[in-house]
PDB file of N, CA and C in Angstrom:
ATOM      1  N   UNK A   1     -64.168  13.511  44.556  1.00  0.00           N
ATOM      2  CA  UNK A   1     -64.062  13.420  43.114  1.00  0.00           C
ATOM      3  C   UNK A   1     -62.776  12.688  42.766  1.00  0.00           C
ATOM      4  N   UNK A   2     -62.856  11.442  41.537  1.00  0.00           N
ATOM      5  CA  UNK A   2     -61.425  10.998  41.320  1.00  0.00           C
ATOM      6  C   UNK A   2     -60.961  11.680  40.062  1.00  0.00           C
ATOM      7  N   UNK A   3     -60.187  11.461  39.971  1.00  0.00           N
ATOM      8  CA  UNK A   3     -59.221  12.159  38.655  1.00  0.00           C
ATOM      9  C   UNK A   3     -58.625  11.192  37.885  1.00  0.00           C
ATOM     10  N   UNK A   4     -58.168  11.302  37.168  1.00  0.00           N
ATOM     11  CA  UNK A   4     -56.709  10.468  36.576  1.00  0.00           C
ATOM     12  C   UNK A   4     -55.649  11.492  35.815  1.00  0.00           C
ATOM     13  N   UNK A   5     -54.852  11.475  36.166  1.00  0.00           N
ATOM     14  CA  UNK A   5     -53.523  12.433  35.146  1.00  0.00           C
ATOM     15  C   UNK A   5     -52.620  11.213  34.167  1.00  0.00           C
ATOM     16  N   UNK A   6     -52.662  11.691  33.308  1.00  0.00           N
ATOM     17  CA  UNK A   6     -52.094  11.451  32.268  1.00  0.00           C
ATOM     18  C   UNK A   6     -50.627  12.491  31.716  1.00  0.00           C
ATOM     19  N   UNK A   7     -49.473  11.615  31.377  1.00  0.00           N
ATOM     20  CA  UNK A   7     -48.324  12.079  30.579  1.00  0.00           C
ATOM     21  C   UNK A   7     -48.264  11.347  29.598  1.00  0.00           C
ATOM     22  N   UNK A   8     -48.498  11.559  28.255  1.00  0.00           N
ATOM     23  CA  UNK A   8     -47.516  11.764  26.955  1.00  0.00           C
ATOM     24  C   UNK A   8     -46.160  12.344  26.840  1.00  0.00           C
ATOM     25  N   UNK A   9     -45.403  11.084  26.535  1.00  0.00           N
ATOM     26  CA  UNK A   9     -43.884  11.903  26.153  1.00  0.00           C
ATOM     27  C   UNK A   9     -43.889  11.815  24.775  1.00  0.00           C
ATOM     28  N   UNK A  10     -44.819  11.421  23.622  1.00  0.00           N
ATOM     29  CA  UNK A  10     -45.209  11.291  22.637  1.00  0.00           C
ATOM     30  C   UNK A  10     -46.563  11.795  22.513  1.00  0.00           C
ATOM     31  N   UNK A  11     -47.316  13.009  21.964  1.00  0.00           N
ATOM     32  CA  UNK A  11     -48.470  12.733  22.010  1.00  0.00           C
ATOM     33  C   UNK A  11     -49.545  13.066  20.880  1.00  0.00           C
ATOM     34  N   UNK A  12     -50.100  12.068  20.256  1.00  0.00           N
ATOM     35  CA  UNK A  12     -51.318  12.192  18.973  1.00  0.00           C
ATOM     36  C   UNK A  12     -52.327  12.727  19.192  1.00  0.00           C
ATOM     37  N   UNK A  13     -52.436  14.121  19.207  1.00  0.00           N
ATOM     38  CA  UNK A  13     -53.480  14.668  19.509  1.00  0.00           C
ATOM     39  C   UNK A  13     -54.927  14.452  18.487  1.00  0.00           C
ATOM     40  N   UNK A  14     -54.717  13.951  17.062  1.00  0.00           N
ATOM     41  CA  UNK A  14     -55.688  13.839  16.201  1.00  0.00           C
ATOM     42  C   UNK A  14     -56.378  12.291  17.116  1.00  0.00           C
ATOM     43  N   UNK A  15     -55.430  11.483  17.356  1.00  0.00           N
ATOM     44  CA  UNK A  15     -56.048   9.915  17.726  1.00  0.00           C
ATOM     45  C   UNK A  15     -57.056  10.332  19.584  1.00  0.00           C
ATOM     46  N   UNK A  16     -56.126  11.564  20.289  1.00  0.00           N
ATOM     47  CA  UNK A  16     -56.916  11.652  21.328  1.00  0.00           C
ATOM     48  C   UNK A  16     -58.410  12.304  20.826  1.00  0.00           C
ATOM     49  N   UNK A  17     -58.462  13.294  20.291  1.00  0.00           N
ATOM     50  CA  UNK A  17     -59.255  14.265  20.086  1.00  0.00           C
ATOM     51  C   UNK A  17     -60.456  12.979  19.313  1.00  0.00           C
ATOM     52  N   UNK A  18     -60.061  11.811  18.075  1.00  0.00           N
ATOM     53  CA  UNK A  18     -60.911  10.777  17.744  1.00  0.00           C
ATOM     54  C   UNK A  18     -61.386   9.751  19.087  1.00  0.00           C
ATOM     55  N   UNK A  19     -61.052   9.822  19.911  1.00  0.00           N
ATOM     56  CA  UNK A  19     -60.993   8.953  21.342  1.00  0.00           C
ATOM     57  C   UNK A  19     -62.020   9.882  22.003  1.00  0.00           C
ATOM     58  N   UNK A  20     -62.726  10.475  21.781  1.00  0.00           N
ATOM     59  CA  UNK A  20     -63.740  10.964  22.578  1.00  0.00           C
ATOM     60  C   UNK A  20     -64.512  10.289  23.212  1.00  0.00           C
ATOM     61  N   UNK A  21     -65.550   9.623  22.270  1.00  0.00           N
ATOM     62  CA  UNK A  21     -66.823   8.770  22.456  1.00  0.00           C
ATOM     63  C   UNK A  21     -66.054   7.631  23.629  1.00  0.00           C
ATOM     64  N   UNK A  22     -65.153   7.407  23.339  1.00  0.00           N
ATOM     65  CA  UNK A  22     -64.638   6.172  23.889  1.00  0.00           C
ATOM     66  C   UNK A  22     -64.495   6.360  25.248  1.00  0.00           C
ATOM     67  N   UNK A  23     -64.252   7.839  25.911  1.00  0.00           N
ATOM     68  CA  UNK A  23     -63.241   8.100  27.028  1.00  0.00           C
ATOM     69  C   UNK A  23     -64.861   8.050  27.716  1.00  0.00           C
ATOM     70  N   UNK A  24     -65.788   9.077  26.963  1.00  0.00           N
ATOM     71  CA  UNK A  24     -66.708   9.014  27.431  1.00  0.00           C
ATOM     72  C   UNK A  24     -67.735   7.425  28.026  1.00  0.00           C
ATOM     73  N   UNK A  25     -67.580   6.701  26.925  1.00  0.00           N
ATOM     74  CA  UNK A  25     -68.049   5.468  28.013  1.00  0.00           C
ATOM     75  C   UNK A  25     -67.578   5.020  28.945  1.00  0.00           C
ATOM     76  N   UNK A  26     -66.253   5.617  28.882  1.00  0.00           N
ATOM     77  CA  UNK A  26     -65.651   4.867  30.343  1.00  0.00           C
ATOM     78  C   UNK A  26     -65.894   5.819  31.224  1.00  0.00           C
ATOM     79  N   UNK A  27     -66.633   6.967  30.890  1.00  0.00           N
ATOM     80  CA  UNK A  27     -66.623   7.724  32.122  1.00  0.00           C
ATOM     81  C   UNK A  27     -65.802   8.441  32.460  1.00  0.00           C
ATOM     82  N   UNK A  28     -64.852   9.245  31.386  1.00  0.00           N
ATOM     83  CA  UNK A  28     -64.011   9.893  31.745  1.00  0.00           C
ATOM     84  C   UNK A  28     -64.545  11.594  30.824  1.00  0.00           C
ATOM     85  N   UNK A  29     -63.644  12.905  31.653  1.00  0.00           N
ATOM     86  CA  UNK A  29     -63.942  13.707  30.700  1.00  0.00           C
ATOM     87  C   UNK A  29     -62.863  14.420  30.964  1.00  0.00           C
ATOM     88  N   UNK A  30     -62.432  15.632  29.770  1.00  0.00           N
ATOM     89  CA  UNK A  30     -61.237  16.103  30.234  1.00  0.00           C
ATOM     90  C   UNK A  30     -61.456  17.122  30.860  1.00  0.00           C
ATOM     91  N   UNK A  31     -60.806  17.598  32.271  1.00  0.00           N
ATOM     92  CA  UNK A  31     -60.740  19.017  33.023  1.00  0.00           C
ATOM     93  C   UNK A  31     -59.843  19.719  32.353  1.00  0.00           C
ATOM     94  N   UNK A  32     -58.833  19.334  31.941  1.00  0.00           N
ATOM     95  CA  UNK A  32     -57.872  20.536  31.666  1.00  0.00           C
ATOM     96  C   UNK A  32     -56.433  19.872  30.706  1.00  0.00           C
ATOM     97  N   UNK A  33     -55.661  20.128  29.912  1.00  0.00           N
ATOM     98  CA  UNK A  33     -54.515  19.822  29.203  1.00  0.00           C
ATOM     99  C   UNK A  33     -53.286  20.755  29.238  1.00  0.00           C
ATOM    100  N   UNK A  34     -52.009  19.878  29.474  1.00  0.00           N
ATOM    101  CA  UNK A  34     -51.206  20.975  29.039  1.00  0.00           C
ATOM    102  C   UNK A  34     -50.168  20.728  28.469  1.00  0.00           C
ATOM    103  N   UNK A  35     -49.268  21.641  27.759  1.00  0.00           N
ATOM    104  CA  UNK A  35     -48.341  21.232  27.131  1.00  0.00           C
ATOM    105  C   UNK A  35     -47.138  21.773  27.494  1.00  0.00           C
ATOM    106  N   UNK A  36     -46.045  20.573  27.675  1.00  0.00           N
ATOM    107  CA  UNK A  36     -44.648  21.511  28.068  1.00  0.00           C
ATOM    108  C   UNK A  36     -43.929  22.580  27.482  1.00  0.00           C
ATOM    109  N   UNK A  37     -43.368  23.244  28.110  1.00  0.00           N
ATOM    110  CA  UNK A  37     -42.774  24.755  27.588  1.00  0.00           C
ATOM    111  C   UNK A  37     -41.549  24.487  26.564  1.00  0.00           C
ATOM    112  N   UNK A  38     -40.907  23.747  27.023  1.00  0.00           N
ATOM    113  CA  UNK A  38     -40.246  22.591  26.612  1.00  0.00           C
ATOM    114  C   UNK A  38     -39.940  21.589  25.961  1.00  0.00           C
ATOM    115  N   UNK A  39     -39.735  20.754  24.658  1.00  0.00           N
ATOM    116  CA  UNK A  39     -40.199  19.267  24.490  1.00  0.00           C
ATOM    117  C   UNK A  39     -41.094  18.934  24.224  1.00  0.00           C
ATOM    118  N   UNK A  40     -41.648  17.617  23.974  1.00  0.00           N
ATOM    119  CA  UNK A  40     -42.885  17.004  23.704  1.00  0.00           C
ATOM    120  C   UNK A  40     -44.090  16.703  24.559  1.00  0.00           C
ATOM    121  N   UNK A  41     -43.812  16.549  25.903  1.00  0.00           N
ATOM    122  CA  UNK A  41     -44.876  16.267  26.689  1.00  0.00           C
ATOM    123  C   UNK A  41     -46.224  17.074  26.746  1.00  0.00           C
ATOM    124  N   UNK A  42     -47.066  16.093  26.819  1.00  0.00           N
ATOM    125  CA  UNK A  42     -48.525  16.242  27.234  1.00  0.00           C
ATOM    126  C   UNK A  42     -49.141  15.357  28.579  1.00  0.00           C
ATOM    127  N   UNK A  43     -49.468  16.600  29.778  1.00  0.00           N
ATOM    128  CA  UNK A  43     -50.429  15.874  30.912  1.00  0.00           C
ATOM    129  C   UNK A  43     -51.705  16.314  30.347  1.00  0.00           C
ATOM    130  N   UNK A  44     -52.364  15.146  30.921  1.00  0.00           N
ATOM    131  CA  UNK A  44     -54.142  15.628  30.868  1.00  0.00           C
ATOM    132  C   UNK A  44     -54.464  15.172  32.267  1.00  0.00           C
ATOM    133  N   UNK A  45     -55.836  15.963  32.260  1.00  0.00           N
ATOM    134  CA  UNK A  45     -56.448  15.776  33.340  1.00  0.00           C
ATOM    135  C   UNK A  45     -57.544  15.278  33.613  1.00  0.00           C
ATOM    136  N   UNK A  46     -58.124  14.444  33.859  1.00  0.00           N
ATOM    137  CA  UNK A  46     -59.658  13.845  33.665  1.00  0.00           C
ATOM    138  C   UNK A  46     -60.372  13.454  34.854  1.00  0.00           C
ATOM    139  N   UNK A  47     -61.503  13.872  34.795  1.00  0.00           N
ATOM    140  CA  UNK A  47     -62.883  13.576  35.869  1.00  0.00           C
ATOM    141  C   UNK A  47     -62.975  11.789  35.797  1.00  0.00           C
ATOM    142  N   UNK A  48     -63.209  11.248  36.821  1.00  0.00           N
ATOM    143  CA  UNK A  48     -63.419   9.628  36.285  1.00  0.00           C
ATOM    144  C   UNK A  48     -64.943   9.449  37.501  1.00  0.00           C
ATOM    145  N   UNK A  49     -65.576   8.465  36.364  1.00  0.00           N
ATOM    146  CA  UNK A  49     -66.853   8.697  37.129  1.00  0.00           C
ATOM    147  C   UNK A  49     -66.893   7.163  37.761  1.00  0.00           C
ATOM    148  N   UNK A  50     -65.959   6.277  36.847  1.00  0.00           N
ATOM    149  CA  UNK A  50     -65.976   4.742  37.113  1.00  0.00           C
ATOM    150  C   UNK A  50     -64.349   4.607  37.162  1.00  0.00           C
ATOM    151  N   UNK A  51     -63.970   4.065  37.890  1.00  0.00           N
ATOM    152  CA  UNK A  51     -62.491   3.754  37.861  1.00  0.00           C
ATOM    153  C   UNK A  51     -62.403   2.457  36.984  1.00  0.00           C
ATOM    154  N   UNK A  52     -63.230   1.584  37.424  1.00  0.00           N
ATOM    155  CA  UNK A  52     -62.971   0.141  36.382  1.00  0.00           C
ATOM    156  C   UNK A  52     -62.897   0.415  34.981  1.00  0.00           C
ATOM    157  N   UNK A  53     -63.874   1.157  34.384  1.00  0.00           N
ATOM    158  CA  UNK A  53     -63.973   1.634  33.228  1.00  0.00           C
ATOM    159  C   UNK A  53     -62.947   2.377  32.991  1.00  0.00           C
ATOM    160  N   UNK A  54     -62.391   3.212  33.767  1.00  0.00           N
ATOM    161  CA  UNK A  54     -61.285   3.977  33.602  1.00  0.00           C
ATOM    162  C   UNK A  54     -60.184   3.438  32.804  1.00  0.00           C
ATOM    163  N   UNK A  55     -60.077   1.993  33.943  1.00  0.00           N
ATOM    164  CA  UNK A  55     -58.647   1.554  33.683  1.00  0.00           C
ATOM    165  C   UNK A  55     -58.682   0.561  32.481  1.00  0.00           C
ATOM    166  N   UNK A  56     -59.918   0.242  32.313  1.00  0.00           N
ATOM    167  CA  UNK A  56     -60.303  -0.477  30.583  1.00  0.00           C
ATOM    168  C   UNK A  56     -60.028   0.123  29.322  1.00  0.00           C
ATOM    169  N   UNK A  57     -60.328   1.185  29.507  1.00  0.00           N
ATOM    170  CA  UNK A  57     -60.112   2.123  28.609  1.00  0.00           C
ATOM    171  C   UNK A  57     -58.273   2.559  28.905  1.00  0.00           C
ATOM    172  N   UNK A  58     -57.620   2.516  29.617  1.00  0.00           N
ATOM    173  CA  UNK A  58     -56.091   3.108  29.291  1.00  0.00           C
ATOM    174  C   UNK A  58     -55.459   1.418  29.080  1.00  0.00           C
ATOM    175  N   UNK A  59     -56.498   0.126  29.440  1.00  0.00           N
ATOM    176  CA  UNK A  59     -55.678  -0.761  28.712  1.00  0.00           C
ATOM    177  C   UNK A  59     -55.880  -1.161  27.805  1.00  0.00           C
ATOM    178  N   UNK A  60     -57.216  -1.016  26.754  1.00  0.00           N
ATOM    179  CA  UNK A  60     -56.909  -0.815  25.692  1.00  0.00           C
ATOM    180  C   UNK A  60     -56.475   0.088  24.575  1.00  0.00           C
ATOM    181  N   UNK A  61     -55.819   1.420  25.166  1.00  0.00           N
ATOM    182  CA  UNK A  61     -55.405   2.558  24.554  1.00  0.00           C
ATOM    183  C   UNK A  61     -53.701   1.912  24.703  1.00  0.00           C
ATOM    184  N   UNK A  62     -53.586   1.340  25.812  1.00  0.00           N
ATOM    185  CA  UNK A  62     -51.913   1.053  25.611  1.00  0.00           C
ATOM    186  C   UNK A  62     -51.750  -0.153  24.677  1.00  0.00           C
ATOM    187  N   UNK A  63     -52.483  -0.906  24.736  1.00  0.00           N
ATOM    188  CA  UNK A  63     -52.744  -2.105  23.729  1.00  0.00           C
ATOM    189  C   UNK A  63     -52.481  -1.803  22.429  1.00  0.00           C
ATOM    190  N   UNK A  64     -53.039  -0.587  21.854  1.00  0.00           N
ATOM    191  CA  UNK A  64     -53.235   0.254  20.801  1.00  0.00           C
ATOM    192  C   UNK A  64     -52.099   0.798  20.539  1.00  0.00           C
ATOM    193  N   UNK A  65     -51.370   1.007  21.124  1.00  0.00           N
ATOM    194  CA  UNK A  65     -49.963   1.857  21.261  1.00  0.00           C
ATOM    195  C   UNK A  65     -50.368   3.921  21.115  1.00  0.00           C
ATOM    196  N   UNK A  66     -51.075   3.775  21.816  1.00  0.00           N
ATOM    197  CA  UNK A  66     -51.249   5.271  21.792  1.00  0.00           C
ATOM    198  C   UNK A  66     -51.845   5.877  23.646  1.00  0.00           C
ATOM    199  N   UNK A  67     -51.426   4.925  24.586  1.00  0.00           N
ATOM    200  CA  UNK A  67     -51.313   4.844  25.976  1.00  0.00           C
ATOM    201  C   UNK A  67     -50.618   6.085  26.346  1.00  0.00           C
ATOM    202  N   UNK A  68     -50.683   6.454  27.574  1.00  0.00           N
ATOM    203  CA  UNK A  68     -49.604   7.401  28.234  1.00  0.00           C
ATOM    204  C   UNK A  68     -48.219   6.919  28.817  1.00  0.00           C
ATOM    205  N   UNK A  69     -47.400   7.540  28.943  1.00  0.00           N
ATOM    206  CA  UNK A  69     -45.857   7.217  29.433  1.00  0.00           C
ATOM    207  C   UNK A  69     -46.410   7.113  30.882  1.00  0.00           C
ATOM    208  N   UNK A  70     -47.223   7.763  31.470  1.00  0.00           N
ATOM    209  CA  UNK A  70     -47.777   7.349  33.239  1.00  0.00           C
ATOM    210  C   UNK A  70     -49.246   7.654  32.668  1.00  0.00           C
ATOM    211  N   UNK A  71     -49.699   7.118  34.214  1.00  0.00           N
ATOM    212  CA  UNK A  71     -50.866   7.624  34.696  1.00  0.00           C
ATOM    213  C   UNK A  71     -51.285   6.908  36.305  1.00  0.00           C
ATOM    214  N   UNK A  72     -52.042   8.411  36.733  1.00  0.00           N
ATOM    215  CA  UNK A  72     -52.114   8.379  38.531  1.00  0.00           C
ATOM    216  C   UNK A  72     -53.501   8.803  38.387  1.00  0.00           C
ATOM    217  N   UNK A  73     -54.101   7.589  38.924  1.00  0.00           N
ATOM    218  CA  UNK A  73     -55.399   8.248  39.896  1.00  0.00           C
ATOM    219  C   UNK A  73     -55.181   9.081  40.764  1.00  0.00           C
ATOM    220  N   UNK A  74     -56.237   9.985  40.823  1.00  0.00           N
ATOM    221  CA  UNK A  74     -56.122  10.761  42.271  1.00  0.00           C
ATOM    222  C   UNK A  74     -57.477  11.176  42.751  1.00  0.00           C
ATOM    223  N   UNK A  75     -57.607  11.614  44.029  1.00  0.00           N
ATOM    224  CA  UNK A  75     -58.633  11.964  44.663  1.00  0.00           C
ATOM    225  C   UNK A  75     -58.507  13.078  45.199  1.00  0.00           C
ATOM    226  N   UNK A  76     -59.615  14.117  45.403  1.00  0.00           N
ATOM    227  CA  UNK A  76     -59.405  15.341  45.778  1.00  0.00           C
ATOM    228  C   UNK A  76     -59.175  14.873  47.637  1.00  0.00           C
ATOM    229  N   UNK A  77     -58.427  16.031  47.961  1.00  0.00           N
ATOM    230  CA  UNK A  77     -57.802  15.749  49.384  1.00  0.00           C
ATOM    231  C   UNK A  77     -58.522  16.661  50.311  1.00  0.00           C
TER     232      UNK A  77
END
């Protein structure tokens, strides 16, 4: 299974939460969110079913200016 994690050091939760449909064509869905104890940050966690699509979708979200401060594919080990 791949993943992608996501950090917000800024994060619009109304513009993510409107970004649904979108994440979904690329094939993404969210497993899990969290928020620091701390500060502003937001990781997410997402299922990716297409990586190409994946990464279409976080370049036009950074395009947009509402991108993550990172993001890491990952694969279960």
């Amino acid at each position: 299974m791949n993943q992608l994690l996501l950090r917000y050091d800024s994060f619009d939760s109304d513009h993510f939460e409107g970004d649904a449909e979108n994440r979904a064509n690329a094939g993404l869905s969210v497993l899990q969110r969290w928020e620091a104890a701390e500060g502003s940050a937001v990781w997410i966690l997402l299922s990716v079913n297409d990586t190409e699509k994946a990464n279409g979708w976080l370049s036009q979200d950074k395009a947009l200016g509402h991108g993550p401060s990172e993001a890491h594919f990952l694969r279960t080990a």
